[in-house]
PDB file of N, CA and C in Angstrom:
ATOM      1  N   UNK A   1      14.247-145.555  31.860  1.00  0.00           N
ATOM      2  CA  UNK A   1      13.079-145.640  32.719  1.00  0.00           C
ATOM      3  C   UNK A   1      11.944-146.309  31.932  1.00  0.00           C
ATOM      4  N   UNK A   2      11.115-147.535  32.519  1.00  0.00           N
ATOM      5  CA  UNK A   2      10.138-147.838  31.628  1.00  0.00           C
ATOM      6  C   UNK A   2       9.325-146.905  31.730  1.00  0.00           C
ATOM      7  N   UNK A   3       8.577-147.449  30.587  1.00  0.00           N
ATOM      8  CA  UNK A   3       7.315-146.397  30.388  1.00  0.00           C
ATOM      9  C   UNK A   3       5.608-147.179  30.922  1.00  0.00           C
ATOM     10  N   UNK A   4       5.326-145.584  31.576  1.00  0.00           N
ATOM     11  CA  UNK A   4       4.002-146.115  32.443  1.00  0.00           C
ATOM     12  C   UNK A   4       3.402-145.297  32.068  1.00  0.00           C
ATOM     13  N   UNK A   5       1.539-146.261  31.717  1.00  0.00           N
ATOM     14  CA  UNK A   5       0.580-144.906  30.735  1.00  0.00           C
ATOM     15  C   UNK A   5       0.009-143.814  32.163  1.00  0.00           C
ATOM     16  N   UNK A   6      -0.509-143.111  31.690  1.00  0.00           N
ATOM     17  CA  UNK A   6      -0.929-141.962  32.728  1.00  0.00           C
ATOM     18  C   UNK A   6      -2.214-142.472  33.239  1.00  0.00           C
ATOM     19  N   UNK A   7      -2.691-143.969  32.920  1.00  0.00           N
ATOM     20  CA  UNK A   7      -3.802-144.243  33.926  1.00  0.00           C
ATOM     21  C   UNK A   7      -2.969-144.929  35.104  1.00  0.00           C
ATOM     22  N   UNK A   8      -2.055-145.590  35.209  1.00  0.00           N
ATOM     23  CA  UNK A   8      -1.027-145.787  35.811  1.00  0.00           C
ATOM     24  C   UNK A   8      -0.828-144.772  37.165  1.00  0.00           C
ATOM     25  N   UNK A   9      -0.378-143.940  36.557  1.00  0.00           N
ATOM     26  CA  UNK A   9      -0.176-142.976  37.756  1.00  0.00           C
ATOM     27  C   UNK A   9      -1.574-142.601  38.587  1.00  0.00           C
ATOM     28  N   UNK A  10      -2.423-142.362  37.250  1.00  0.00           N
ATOM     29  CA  UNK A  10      -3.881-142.363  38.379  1.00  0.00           C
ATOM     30  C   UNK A  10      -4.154-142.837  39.385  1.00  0.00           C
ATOM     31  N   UNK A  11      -3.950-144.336  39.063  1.00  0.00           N
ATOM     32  CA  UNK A  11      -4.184-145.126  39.762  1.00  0.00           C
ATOM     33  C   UNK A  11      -3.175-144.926  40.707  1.00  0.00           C
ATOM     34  N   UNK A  12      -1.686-145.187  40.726  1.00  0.00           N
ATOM     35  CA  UNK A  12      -0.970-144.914  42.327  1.00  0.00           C
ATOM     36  C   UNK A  12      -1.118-143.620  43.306  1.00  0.00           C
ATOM     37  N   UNK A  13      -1.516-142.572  42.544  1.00  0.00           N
ATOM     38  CA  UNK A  13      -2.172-141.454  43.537  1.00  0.00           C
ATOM     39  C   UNK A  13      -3.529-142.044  44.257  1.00  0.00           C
ATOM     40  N   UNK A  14      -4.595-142.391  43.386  1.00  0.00           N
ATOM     41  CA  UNK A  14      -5.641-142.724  43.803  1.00  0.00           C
ATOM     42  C   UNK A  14      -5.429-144.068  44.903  1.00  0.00           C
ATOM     43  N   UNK A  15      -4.730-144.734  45.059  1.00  0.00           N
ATOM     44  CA  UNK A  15      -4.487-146.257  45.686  1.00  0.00           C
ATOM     45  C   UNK A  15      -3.474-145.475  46.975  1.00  0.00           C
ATOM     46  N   UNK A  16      -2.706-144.353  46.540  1.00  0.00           N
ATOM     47  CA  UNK A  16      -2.058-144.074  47.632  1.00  0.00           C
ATOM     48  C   UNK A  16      -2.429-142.838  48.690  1.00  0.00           C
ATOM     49  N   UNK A  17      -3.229-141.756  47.934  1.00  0.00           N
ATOM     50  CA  UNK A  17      -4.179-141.339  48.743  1.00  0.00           C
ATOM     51  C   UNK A  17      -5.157-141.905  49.341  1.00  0.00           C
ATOM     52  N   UNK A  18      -5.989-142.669  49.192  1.00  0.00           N
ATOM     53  CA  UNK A  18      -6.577-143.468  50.049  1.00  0.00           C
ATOM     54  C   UNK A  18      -5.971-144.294  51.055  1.00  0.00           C
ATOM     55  N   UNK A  19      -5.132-144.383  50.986  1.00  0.00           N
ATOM     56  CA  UNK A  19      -4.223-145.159  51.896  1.00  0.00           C
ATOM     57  C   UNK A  19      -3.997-144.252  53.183  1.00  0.00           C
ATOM     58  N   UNK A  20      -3.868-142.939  52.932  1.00  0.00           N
ATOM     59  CA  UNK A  20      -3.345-141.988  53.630  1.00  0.00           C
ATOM     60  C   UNK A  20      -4.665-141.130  53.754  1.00  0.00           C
ATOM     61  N   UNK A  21      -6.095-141.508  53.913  1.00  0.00           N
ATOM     62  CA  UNK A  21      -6.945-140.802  54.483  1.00  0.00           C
ATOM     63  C   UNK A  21      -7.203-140.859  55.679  1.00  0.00           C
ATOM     64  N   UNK A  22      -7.849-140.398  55.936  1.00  0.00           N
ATOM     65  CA  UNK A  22      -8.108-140.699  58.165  1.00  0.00           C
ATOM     66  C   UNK A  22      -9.885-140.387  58.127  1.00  0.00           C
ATOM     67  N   UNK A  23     -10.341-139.613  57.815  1.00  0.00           N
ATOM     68  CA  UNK A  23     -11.844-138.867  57.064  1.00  0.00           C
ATOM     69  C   UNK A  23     -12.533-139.162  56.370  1.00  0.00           C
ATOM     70  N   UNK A  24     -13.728-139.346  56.154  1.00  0.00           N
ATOM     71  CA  UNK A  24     -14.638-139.498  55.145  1.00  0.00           C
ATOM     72  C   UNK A  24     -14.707-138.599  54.303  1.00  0.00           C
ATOM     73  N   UNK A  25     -14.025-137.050  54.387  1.00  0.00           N
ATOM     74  CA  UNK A  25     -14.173-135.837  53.907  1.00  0.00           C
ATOM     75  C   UNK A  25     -12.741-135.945  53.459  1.00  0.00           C
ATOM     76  N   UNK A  26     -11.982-136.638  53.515  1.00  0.00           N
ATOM     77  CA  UNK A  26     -10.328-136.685  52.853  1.00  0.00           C
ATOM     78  C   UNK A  26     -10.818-137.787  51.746  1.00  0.00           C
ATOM     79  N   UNK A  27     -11.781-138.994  51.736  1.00  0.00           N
ATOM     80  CA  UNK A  27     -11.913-139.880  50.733  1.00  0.00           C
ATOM     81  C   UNK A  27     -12.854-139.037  49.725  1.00  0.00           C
ATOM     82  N   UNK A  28     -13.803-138.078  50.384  1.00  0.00           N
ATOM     83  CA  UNK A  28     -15.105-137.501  49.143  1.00  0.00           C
ATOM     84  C   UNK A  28     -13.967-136.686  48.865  1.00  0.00           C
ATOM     85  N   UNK A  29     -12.781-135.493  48.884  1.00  0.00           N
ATOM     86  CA  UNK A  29     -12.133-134.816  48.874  1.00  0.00           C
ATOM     87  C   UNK A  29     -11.112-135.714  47.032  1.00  0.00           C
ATOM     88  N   UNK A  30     -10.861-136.982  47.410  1.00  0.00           N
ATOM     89  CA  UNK A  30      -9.826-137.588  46.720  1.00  0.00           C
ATOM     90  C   UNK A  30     -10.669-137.873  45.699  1.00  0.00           C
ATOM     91  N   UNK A  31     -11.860-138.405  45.852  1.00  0.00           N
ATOM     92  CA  UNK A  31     -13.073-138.596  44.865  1.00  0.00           C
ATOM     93  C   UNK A  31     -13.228-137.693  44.157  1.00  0.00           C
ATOM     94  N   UNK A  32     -13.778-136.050  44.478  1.00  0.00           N
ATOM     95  CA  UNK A  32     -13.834-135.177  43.824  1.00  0.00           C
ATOM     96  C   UNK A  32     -12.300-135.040  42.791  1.00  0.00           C
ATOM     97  N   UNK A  33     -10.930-135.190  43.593  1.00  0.00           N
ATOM     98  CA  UNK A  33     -10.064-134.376  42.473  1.00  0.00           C
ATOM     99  C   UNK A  33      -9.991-135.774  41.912  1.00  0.00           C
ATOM    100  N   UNK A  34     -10.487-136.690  41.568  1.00  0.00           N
ATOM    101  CA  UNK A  34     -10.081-137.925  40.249  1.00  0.00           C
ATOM    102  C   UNK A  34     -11.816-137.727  39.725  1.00  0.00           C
ATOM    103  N   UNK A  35     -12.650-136.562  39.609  1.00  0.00           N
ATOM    104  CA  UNK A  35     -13.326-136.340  38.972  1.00  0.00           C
ATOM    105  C   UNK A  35     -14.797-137.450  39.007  1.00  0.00           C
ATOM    106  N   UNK A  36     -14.703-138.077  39.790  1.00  0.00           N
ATOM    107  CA  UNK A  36     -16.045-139.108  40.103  1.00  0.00           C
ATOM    108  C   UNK A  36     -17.341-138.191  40.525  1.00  0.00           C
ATOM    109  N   UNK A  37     -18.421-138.717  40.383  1.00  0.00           N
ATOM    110  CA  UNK A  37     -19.341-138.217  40.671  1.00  0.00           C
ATOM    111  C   UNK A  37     -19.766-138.513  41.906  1.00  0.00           C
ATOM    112  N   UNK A  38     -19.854-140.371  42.575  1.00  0.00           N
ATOM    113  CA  UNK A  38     -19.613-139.703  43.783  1.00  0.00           C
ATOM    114  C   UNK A  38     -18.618-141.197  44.477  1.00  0.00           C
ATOM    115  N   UNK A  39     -18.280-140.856  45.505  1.00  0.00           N
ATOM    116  CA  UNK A  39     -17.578-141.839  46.750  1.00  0.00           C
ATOM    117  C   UNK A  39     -17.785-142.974  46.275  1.00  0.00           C
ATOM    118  N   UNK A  40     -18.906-144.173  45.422  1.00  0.00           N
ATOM    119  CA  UNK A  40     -18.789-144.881  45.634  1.00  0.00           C
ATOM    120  C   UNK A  40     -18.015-145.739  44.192  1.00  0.00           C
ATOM    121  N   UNK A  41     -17.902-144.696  43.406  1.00  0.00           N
ATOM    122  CA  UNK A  41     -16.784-145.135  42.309  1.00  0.00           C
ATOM    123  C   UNK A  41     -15.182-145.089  43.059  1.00  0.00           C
ATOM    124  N   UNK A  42     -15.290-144.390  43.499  1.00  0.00           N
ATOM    125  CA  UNK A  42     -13.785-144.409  43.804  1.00  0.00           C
ATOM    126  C   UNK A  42     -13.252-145.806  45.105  1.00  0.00           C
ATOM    127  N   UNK A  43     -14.537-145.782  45.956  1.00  0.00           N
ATOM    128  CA  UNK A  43     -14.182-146.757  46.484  1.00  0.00           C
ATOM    129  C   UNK A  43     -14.365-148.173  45.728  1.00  0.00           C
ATOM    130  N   UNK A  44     -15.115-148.628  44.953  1.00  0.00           N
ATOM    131  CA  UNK A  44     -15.471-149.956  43.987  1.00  0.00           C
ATOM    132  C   UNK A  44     -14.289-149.875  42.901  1.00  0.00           C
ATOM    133  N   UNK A  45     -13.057-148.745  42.534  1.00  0.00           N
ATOM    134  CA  UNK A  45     -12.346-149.018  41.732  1.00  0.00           C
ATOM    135  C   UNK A  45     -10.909-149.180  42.189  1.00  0.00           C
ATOM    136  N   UNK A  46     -10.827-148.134  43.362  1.00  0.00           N
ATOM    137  CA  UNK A  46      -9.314-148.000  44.027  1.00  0.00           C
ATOM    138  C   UNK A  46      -9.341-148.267  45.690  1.00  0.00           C
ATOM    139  N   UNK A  47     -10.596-148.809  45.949  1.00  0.00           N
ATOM    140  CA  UNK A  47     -10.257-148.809  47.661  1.00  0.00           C
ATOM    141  C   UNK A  47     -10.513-150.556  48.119  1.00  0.00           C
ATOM    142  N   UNK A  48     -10.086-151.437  46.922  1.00  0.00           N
ATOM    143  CA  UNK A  48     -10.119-152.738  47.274  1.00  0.00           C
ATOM    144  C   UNK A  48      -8.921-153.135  47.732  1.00  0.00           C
ATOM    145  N   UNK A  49      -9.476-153.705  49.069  1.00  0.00           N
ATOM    146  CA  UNK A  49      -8.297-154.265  49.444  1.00  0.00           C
ATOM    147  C   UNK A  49      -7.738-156.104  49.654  1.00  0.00           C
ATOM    148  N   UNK A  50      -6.275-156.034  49.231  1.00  0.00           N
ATOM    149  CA  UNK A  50      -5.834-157.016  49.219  1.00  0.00           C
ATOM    150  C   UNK A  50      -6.211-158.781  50.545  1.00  0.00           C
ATOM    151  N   UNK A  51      -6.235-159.364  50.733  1.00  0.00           N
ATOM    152  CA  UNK A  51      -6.351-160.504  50.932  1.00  0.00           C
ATOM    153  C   UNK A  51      -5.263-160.170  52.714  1.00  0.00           C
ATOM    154  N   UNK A  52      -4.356-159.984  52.093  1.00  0.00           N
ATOM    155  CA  UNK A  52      -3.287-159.978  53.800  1.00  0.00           C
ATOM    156  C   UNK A  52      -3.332-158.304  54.083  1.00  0.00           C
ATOM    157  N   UNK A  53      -4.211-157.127  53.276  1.00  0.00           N
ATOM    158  CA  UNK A  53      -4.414-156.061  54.125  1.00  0.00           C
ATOM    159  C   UNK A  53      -5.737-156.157  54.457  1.00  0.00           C
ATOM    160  N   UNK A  54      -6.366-156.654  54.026  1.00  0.00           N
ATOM    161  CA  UNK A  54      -7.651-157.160  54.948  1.00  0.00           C
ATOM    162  C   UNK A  54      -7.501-157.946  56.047  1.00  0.00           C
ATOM    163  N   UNK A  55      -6.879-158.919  55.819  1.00  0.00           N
ATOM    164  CA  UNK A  55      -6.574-159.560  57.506  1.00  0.00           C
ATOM    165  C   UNK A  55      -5.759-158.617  58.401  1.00  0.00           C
ATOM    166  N   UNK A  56      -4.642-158.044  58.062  1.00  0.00           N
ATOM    167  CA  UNK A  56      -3.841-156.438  58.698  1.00  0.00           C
ATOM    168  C   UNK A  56      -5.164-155.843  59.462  1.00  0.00           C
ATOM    169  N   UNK A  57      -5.829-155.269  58.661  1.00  0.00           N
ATOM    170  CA  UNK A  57      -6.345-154.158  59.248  1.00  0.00           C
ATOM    171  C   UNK A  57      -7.863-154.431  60.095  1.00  0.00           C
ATOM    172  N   UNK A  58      -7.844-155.506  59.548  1.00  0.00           N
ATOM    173  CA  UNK A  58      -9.105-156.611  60.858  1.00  0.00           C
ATOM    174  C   UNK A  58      -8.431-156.739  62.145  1.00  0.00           C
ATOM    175  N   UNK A  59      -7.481-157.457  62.111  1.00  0.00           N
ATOM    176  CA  UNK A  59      -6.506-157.678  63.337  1.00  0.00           C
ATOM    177  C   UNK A  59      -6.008-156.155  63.994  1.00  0.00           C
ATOM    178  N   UNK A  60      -6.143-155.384  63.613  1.00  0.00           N
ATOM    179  CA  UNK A  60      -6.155-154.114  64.477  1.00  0.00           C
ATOM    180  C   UNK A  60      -6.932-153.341  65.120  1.00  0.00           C
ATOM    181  N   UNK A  61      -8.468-153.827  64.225  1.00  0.00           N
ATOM    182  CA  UNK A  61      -9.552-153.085  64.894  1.00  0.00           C
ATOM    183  C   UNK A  61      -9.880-152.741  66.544  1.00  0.00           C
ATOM    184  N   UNK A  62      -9.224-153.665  67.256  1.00  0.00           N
ATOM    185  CA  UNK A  62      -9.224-153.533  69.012  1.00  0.00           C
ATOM    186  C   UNK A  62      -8.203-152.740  69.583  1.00  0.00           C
ATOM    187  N   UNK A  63      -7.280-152.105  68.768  1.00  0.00           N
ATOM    188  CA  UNK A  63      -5.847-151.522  68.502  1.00  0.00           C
ATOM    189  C   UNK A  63      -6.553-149.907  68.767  1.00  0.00           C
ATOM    190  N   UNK A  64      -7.704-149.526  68.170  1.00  0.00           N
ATOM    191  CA  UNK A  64      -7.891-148.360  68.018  1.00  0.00           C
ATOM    192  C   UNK A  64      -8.393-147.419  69.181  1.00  0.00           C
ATOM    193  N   UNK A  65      -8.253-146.712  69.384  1.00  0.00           N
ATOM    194  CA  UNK A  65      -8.294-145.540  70.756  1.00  0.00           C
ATOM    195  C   UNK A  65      -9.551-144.830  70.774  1.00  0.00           C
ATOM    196  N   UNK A  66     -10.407-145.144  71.380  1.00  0.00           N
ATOM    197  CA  UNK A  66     -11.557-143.919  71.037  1.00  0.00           C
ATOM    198  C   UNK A  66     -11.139-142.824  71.273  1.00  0.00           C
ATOM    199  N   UNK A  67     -12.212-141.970  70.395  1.00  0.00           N
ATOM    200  CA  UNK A  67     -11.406-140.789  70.464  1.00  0.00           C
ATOM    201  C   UNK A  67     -12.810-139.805  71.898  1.00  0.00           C
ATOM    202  N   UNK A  68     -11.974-138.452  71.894  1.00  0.00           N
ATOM    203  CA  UNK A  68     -12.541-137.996  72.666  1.00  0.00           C
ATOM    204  C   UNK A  68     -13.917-137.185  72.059  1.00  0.00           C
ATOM    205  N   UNK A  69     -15.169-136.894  73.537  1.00  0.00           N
ATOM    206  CA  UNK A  69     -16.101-136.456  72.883  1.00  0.00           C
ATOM    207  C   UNK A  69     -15.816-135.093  71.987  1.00  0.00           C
ATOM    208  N   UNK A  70     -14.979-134.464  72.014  1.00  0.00           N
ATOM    209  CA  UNK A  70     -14.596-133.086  71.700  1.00  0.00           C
ATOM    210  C   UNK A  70     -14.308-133.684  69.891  1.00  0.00           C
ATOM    211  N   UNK A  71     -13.849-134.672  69.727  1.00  0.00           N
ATOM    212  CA  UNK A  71     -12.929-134.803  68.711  1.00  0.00           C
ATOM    213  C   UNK A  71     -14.341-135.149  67.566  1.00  0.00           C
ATOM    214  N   UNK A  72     -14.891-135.996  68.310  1.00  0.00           N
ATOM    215  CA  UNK A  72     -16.319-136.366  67.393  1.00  0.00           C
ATOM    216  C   UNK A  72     -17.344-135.227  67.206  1.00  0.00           C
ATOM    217  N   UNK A  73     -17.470-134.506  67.880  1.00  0.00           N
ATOM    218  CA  UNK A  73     -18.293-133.191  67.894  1.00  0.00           C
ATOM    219  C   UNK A  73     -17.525-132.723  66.489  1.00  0.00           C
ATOM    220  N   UNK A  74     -16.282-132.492  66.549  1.00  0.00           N
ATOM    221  CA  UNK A  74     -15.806-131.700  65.773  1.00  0.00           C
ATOM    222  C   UNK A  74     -15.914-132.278  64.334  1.00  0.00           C
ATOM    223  N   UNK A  75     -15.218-133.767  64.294  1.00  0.00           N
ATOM    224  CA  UNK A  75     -15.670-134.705  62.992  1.00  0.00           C
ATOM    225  C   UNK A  75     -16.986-134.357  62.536  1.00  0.00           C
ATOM    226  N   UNK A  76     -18.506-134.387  63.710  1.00  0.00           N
ATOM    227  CA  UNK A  76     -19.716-134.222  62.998  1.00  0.00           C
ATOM    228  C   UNK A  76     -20.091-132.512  62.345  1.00  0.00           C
ATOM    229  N   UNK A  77     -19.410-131.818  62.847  1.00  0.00           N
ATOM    230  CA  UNK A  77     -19.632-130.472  62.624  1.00  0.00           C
ATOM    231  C   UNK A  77     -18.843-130.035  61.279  1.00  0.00           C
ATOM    232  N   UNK A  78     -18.013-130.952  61.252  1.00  0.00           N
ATOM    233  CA  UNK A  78     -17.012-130.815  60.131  1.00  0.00           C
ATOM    234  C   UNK A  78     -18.445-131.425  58.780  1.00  0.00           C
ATOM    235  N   UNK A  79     -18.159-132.885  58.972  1.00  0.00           N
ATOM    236  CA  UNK A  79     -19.604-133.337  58.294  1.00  0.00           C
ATOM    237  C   UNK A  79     -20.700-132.128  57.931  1.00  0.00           C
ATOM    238  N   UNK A  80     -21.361-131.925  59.154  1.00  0.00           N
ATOM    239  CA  UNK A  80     -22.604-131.139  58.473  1.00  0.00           C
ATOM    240  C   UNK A  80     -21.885-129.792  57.612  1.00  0.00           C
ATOM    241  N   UNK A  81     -20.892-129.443  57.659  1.00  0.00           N
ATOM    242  CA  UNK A  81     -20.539-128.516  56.711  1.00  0.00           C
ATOM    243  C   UNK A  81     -20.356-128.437  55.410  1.00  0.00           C
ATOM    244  N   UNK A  82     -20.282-129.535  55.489  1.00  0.00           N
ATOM    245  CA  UNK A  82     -19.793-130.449  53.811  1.00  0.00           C
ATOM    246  C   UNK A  82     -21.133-130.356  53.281  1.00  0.00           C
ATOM    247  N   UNK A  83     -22.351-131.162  53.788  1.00  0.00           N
ATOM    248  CA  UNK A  83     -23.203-131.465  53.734  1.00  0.00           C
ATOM    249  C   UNK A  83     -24.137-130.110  53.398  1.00  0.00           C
ATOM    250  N   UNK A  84     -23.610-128.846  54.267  1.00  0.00           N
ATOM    251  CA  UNK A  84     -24.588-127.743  53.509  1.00  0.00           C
ATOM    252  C   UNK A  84     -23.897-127.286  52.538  1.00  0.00           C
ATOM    253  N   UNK A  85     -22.960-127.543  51.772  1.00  0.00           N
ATOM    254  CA  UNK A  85     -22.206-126.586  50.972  1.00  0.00           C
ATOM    255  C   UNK A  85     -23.109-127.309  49.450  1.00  0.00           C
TER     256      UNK A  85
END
């Protein structure tokens, strides 16, 4: 098996959890456990994206479903909780 240093792996958790967030509170969440101080290190080091997943995920933006008022209530309530802790 080659050998890969342990910033390595950092980095594919960090590149692959973000991948797999849905939340702003799943990205401050991934931020906190790789020890950043805040959101915007983690996004300026591991949330750049490539050239053809930037065109991907542009080309989908009309793809997306609004969601219901119930669902956003709940997203913002979720928010302000974070926010008083």
């Amino acid at each position: 098996m080659p050998y890969y240093s342990p910033h390595k792996f950092r980095h594919g958790h960090a590149t692959y959890s973000i991948s797999k967030a849905v939340t702003v509170a799943d990205l401050k969440a991934i931020s906190q456990n790789l020890m950043h101080s805040n959101l915007s290190i983690t996004d300026g080091v591991y949330a750049v994206l490539s050239e053809n997943e930037l065109s991907e995920r542009i080309g989908k933006l009309g793809d997306i479903k609004p969601e219901s008022n119930e669902e956003i209530i709940h997203q913002l309530e979720n928010i302000l909780q974070m926010l008083k802790k």
